[in-house]
Protein backbone atom coordinates (compact mmCIF):
# COMPACT_ATOMS: atom_id res chain seq x y z
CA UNK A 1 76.16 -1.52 133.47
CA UNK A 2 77.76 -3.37 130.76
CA UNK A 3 77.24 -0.65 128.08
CA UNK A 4 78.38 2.53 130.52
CA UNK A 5 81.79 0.35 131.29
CA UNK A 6 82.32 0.05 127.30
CA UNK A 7 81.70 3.67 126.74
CA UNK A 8 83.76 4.41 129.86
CA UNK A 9 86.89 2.37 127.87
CA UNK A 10 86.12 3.28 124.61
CA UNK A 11 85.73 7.51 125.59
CA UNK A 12 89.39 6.62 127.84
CA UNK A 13 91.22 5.21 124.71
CA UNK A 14 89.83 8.24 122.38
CA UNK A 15 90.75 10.27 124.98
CA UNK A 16 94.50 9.16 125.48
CA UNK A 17 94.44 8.67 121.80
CA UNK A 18 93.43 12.55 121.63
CA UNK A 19 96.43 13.80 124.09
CA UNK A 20 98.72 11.69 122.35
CA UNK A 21 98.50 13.11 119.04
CA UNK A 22 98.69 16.65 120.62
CA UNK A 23 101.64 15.39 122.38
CA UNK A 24 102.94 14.63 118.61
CA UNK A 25 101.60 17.46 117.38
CA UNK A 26 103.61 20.06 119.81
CA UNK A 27 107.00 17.66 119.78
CA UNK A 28 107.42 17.29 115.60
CA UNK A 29 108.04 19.83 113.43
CA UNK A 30 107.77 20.22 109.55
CA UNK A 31 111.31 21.90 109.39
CA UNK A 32 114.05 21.87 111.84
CA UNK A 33 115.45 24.62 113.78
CA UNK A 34 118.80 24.34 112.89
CA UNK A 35 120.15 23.85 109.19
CA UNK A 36 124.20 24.14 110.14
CA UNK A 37 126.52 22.37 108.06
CA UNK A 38 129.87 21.27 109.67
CA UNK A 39 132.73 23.04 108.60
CA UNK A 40 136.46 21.89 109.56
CA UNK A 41 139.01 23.91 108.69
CA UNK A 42 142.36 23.83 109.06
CA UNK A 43 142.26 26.59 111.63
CA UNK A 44 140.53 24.21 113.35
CA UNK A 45 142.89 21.51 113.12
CA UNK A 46 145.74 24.04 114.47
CA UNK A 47 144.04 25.14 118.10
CA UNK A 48 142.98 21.69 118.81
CA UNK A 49 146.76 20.38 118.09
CA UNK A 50 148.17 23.18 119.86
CA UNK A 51 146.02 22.68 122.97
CA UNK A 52 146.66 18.91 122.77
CA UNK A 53 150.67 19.93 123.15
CA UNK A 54 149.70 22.52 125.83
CA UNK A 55 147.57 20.05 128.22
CA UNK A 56 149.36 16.45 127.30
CA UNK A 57 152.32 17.15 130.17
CA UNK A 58 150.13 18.46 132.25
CA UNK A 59 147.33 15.91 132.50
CA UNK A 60 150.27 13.36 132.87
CA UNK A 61 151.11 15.62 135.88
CA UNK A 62 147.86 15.72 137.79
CA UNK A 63 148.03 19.39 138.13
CA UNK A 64 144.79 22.00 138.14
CA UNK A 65 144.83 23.30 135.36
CA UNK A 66 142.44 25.33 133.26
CA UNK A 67 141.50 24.91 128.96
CA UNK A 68 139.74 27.56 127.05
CA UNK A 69 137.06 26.56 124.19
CA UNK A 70 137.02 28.97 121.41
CA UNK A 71 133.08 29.45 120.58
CA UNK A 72 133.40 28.56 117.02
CA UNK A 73 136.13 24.99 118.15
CA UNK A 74 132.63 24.35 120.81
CA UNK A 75 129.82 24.86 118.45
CA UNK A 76 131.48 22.59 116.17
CA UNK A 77 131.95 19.99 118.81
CA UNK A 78 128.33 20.25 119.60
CA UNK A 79 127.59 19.98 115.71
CA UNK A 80 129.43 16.85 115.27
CA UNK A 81 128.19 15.12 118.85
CA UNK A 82 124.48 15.27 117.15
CA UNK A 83 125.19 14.70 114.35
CA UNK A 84 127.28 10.99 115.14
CA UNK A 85 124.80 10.51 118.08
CA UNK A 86 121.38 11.08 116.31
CA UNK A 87 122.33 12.00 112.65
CA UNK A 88 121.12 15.76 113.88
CA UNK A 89 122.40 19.09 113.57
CA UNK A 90 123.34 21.32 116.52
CA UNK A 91 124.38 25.10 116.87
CA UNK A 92 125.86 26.79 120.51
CA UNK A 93 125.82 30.11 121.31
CA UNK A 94 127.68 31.25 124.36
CA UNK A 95 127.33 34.78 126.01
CA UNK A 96 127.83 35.74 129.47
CA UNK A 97 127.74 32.67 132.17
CA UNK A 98 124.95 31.08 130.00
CA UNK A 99 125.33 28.97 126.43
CA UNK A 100 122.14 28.30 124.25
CA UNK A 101 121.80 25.14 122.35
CA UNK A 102 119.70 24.40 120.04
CA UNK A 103 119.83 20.74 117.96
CA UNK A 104 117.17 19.12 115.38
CA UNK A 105 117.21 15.66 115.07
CA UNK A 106 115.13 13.43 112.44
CA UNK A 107 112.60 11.81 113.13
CA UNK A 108 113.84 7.89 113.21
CA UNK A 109 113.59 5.32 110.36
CA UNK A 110 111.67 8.24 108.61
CA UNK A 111 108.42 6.58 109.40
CA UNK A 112 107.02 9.92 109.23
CA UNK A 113 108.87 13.02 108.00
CA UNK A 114 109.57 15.72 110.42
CA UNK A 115 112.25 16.86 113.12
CA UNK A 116 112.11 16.91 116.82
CA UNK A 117 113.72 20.42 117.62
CA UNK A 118 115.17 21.25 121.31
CA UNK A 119 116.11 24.20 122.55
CA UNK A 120 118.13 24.79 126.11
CA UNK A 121 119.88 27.11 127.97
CA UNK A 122 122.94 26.03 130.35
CA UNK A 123 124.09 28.21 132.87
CA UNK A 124 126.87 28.38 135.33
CA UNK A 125 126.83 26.89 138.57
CA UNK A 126 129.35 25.36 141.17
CA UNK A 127 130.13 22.61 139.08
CA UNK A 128 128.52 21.60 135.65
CA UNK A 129 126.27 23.94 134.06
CA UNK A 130 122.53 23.61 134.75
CA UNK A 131 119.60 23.65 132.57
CA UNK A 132 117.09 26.31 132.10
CA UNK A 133 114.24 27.39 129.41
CA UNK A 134 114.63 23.81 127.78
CA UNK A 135 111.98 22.92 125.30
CA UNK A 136 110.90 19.97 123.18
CA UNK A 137 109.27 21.46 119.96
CA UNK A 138 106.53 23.46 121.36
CA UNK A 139 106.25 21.87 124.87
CA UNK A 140 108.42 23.94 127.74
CA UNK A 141 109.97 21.32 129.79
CA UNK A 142 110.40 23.14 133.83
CA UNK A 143 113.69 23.25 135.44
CA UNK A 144 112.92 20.86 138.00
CA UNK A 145 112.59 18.65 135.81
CA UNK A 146 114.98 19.28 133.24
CA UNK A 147 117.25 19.04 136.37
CA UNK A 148 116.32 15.99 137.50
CA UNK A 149 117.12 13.81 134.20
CA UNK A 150 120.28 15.71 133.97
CA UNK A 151 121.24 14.32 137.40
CA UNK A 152 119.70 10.88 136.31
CA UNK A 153 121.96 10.75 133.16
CA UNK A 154 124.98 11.88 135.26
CA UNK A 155 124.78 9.44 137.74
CA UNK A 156 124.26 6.80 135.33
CA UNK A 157 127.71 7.98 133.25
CA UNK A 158 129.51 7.45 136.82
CA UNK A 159 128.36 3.75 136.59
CA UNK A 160 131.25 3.45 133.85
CA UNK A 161 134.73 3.73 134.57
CA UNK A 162 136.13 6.11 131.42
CA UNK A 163 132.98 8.08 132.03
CA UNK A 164 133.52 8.80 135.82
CA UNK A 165 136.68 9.50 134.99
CA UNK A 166 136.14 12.71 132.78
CA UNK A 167 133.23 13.69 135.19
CA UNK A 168 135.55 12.93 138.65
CA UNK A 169 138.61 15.40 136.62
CA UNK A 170 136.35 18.44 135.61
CA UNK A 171 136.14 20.65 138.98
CA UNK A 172 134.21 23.92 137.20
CA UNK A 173 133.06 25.46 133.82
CA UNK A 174 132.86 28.91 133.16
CA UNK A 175 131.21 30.33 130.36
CA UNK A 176 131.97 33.84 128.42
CA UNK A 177 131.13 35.17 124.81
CA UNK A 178 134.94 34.72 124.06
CA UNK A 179 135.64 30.96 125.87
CA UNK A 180 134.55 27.96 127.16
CA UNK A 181 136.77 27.48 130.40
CA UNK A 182 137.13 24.07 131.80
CA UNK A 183 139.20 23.82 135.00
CA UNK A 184 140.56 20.29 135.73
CA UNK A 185 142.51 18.02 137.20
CA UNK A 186 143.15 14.67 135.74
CA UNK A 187 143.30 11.87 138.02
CA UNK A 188 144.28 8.53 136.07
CA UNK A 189 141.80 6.26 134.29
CA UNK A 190 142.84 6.45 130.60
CA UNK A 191 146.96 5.43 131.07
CA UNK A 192 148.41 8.27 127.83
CA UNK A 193 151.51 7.28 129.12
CA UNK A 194 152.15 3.76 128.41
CA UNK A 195 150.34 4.24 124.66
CA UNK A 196 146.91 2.96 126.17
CA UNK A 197 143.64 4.75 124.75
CA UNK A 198 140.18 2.55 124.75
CA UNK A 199 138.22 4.68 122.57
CA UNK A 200 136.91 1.59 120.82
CA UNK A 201 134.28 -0.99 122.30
CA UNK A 202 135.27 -4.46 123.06
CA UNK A 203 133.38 -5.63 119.87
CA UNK A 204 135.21 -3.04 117.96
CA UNK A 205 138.74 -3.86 118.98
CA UNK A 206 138.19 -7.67 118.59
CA UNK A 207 137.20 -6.73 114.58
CA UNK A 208 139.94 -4.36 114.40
CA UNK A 209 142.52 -7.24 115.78
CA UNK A 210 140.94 -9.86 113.65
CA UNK A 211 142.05 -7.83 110.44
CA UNK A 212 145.12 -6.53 112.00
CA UNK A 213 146.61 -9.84 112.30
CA UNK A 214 145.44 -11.00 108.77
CA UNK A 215 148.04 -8.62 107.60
CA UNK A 216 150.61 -9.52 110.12
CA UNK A 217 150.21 -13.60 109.06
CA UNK A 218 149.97 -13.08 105.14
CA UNK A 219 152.17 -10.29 104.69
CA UNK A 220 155.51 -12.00 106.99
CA UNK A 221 157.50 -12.27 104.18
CA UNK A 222 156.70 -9.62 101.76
CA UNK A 223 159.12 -6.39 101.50
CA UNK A 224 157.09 -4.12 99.19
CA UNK A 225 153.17 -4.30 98.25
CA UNK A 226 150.75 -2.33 96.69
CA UNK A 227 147.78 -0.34 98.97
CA UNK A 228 145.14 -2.41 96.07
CA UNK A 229 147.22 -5.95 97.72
CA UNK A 230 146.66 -4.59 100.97
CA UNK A 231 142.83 -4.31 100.71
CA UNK A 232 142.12 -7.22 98.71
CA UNK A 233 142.59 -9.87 101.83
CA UNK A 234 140.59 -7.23 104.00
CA UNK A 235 137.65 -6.76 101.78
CA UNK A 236 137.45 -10.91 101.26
CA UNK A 237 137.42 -11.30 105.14
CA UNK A 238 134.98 -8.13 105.61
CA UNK A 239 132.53 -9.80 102.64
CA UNK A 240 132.98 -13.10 105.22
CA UNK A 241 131.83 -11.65 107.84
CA UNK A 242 129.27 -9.18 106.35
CA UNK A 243 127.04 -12.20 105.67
CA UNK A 244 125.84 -11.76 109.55
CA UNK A 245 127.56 -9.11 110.85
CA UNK A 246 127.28 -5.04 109.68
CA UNK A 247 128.87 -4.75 106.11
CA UNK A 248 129.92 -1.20 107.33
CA UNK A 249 131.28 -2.01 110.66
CA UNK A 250 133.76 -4.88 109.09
CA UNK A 251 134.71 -2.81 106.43
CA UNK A 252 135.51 0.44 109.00
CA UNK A 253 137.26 -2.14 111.33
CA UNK A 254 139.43 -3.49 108.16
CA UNK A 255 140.01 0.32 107.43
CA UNK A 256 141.64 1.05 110.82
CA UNK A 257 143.35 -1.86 110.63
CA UNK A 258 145.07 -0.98 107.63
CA UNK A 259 145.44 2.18 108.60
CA UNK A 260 148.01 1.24 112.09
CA UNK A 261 149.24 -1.75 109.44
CA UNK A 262 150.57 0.71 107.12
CA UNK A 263 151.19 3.55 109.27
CA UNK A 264 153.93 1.04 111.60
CA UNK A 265 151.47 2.36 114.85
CA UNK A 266 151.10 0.07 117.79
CA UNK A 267 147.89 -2.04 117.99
CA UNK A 268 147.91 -1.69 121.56
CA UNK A 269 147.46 1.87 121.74
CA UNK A 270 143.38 0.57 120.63
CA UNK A 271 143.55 -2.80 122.24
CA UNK A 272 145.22 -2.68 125.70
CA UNK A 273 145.03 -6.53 125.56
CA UNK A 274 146.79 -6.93 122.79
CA UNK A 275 150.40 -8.05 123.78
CA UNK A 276 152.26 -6.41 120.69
CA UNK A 277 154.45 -9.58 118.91
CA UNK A 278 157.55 -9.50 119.67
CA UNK A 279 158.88 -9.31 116.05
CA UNK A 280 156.88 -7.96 113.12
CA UNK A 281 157.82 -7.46 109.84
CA UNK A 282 156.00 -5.03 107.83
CA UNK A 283 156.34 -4.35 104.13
CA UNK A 284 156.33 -0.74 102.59
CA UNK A 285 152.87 0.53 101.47
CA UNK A 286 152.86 2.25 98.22
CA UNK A 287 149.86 3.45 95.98
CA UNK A 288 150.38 4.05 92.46
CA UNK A 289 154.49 3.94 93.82
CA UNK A 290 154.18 6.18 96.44
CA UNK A 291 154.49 5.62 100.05
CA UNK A 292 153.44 9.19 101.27
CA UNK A 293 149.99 8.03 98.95
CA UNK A 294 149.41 5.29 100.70
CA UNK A 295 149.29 6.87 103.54
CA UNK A 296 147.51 9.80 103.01
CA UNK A 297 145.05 7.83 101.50
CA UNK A 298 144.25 5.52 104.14
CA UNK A 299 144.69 8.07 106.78
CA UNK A 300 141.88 9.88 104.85
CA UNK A 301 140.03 6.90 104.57
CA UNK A 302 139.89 5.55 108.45
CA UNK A 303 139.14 9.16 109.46
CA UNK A 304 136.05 9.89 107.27
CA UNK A 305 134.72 6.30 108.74
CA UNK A 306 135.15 7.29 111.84
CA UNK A 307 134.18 10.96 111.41
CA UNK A 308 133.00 12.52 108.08
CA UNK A 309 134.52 13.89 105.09
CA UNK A 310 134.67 17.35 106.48
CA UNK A 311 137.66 16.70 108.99
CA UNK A 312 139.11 14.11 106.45
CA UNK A 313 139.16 16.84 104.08
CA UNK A 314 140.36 19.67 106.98
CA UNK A 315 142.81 17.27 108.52
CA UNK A 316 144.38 16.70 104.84
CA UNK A 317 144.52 20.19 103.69
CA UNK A 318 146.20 21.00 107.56
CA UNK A 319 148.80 18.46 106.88
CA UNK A 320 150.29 20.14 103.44
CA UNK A 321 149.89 23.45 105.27
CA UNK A 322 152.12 22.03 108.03
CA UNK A 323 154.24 20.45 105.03
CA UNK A 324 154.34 24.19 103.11
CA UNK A 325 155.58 25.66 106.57
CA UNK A 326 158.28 23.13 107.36
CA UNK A 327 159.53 22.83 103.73
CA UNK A 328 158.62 19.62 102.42
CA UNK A 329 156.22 21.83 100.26
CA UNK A 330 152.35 21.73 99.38
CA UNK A 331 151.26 19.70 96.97
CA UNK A 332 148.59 19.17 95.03
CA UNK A 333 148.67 15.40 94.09
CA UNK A 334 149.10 14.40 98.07
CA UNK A 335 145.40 16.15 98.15
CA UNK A 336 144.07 13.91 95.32
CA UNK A 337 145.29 10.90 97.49
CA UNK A 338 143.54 12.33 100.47
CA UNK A 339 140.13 13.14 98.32
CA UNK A 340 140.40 9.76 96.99
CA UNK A 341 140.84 8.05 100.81
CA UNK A 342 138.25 10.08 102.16
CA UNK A 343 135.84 8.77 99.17
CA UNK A 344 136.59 5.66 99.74
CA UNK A 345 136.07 5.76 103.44
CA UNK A 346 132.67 7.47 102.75
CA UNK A 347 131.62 4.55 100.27
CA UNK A 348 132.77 1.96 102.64
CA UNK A 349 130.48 3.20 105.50
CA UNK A 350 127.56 5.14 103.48
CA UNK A 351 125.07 1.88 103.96
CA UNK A 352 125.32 -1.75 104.03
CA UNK A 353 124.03 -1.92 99.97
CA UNK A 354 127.55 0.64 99.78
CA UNK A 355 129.53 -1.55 102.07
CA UNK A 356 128.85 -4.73 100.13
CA UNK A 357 129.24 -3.57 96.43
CA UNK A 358 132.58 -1.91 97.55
CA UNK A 359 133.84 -5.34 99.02
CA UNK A 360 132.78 -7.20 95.77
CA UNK A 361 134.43 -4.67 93.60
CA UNK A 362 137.69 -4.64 95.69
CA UNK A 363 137.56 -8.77 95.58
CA UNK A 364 137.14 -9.19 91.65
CA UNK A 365 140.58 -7.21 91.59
CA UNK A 366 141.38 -3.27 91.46
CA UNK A 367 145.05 -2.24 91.40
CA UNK A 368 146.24 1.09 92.39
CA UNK A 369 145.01 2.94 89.34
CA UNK A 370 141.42 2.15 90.23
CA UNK A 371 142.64 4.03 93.52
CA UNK A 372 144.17 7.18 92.85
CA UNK A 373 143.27 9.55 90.67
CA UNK A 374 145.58 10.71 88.32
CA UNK A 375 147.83 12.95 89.64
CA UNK A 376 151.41 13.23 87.52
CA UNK A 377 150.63 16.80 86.42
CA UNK A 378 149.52 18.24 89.64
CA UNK A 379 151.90 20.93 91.00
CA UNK A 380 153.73 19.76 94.20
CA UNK A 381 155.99 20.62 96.69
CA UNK A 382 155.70 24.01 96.49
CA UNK A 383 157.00 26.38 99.17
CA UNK A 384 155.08 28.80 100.70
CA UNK A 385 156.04 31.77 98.71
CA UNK A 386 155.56 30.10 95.58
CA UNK A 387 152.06 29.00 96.71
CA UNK A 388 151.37 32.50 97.30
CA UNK A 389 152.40 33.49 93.93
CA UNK A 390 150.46 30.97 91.90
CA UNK A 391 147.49 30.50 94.17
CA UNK A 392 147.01 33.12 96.85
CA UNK A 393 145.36 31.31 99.32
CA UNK A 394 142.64 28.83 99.82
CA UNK A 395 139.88 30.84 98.49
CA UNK A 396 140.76 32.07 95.42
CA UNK A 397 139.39 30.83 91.89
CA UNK A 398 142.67 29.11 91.22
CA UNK A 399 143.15 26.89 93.80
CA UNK A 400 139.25 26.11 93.87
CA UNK A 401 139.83 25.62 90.29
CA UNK A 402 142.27 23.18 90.39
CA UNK A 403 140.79 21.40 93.68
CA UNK A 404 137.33 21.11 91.44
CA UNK A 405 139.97 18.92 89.26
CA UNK A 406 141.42 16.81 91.56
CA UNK A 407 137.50 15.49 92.97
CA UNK A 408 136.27 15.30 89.34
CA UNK A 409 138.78 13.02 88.79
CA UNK A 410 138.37 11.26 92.06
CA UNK A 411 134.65 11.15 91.03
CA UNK A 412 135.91 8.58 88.11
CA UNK A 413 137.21 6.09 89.78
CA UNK A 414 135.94 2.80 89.46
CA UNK A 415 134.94 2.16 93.16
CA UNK A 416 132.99 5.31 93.09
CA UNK A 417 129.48 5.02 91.89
């Protein structure tokens, strides 16, 4: 009796042993399905800004209203939303009342090399689209059930206010080869008016305050400092509190807080609680002399650790376009200051090893040289005809020429290794 009960355990365990490694087997893939690199441009930049303008007013008006998604603007947005949530890649394809998605995502703390791929296939319904044809690798997953976790995960996002919100305001979706149509109505939750945004956690807006009002207390009585005296302080708090904390989530939190330091932005409009003081005195920012470098650097800088250098880089280049069209003029040495933020940003968040040397390097003392790359014979301010002349556009070998210079350069600087 005693041997047929061990043979009856031991044949159970092969056996579940057995069907899980065909369940591995038909989930993990050697390659993944999708191999799409995100790519920002300032195009991109333009339609989102000008639908920001279009729907601001009218989300602050609770009226029905309706937004269209160009494909390539929501196949980008899908891109980036696997890549921040699962370090993945993601492509959408949208055709008549239906959108494909397909994503590959690592496999996690590469314990063992391969990609999980999904596949799915939305399509319209009253409300939010619903799933159909999803699979996981090689396994087809059936509606029902596909159905049923996308209900689960929905009524868990109404458990949270800002979530319920978004949900609660979007009344139907409608899907085409040329758009992504959202019809909503906004109904309150997120305040726009009074400067309020929470799109940082609790524990993220406490670090960001913490180095926010470093500056505020050191800096009272200083009219003019250097971006290098501005990071110093940060980078000796961040090493601080790196000892038992993320080195890359102190150093992005000192980066923000630079950034709405320098920038003269409210810290309320991150951290509702925050009651802003009701005098503060804030010294100009310059890099290497420069205020506009100052701030195109750390602009660059908070974005890439918050995003990625793709829509540092697109953001930058969209802001001398803007500055070509309005007559301030494009130029060439404001880019350098934006390559050499968005490095920077990139080193301060690539791993905790990156974090930490950067925050040693910054303490034993770099001054705005080690910053910026040299930049006193690149053209700038030119207008838009001029550009034309010399350059063409954004594509030709003479701009990519010069461009190649500017991150070469950037590529020396000391806090780049």
């Amino acid at each position: 009796m005693v041997r047929k009960l061990l043979f009856f355990l031991v044949a159970t365990a092969c056996t579940a042993s057995l069907l899980f490694g065909l369940l591995i087997f038909l989930i993990i893939d050697e390659k993944p399905y999708v191999e799409q690199q995100t790519k920002v441009s300032p195009e991109h930049i333009e339609r989102f800004r000008q639908a920001f303008d279009q729907h601001r007013q009218r989300i602050l008006n609770n009226r029905i209203v309706t937004i269209s998604i160009h494909p390539e603007d929501a196949d980008i947005a899908a891109n980036y939303l696997v890549k921040h949530l699962a370090n993945g890649q993601a492509q959408m394809h949208m055709a008549h009342r239906q959108a494909k998605i397909r994503a590959s995502l690592p496999l996690p703390f590469n314990a063992v090399p391969g990609f999980i791929n999904l596949e799915a296939t939305f399509v319209e319904s009253d409300w939010l689209p619903k799933p159909h044809a999803v699979s996981i690798g090689h396994i087809s997953i059936p509606d029902s059930v596909s159905q049923f976790l996308v209900n689960q995960a929905i009524s868990w996002l109404h458990n949270y206010s800002s979530y319920d919100t978004i949900l609660s305001a979007v009344k139907h979706m409608r899907i085409s080869a040329t758009a992504l149509r959202i019809r909503y109505q906004w109904q309150g939750g997120l305040n726009l008016s009074n400067g309020h945004f929470p799109v940082l956690r609790k524990s993220e807006q406490q670090r960001v305050n913490r180095y926010y009002n470093l500056l505020a207390q050191s800096n009272r009585h200083q009219t003019e400092l250097d971006l290098s005296q501005i990071l110093q302080p940060l980078m000796q708090m961040a090493a601080r509190y790196s000892v038992n904390n993320s080195a890359q989530k102190e150093n992005r939190a000192a980066i923000l807080a630079a950034t709405f330091y320098i920038m003269g932005l409210p810290l309320n409009f991150l951290v509702p609680e925050t009651a802003p003081p009701s005098f503060l005195h804030r010294p100009v920012v310059t890099l290497d002399g420069r205020k506009d470098f100052a701030q195109h650097f750390i602009i660059s800088a908070a974005i890439t650790a918050y995003a990625d250098t793709a829509l540092s880089d697109a953001i930058g280049l969209y802001k001398e376009i803007e500055d070509k069209r309005s007559g301030s003029g494009f130029s060439f040495n404001d880019i350098a200051a934006d390559r050499a933020g968005t490095r920077f940003g990139e080193i301060a968040t690539a791993s905790h090893t990156d974090a930490v040397r950067l925050q040693q390097l910054i303490n034993q003392g770099i001054d705005d040289k080690g910053l910026m790359p040299k930049w006193d014979d690149l053209p700038e301010s030119l207008s838009k005809t001029v550009f034309r002349q010399q350059y063409g556009n954004f594509d030709t070998p003479a701009y990519q020429q010069l461009v190649s210079t500017i991150e070469q350069r950037v590529e020396s600087l000391p806090f780049v290794y």
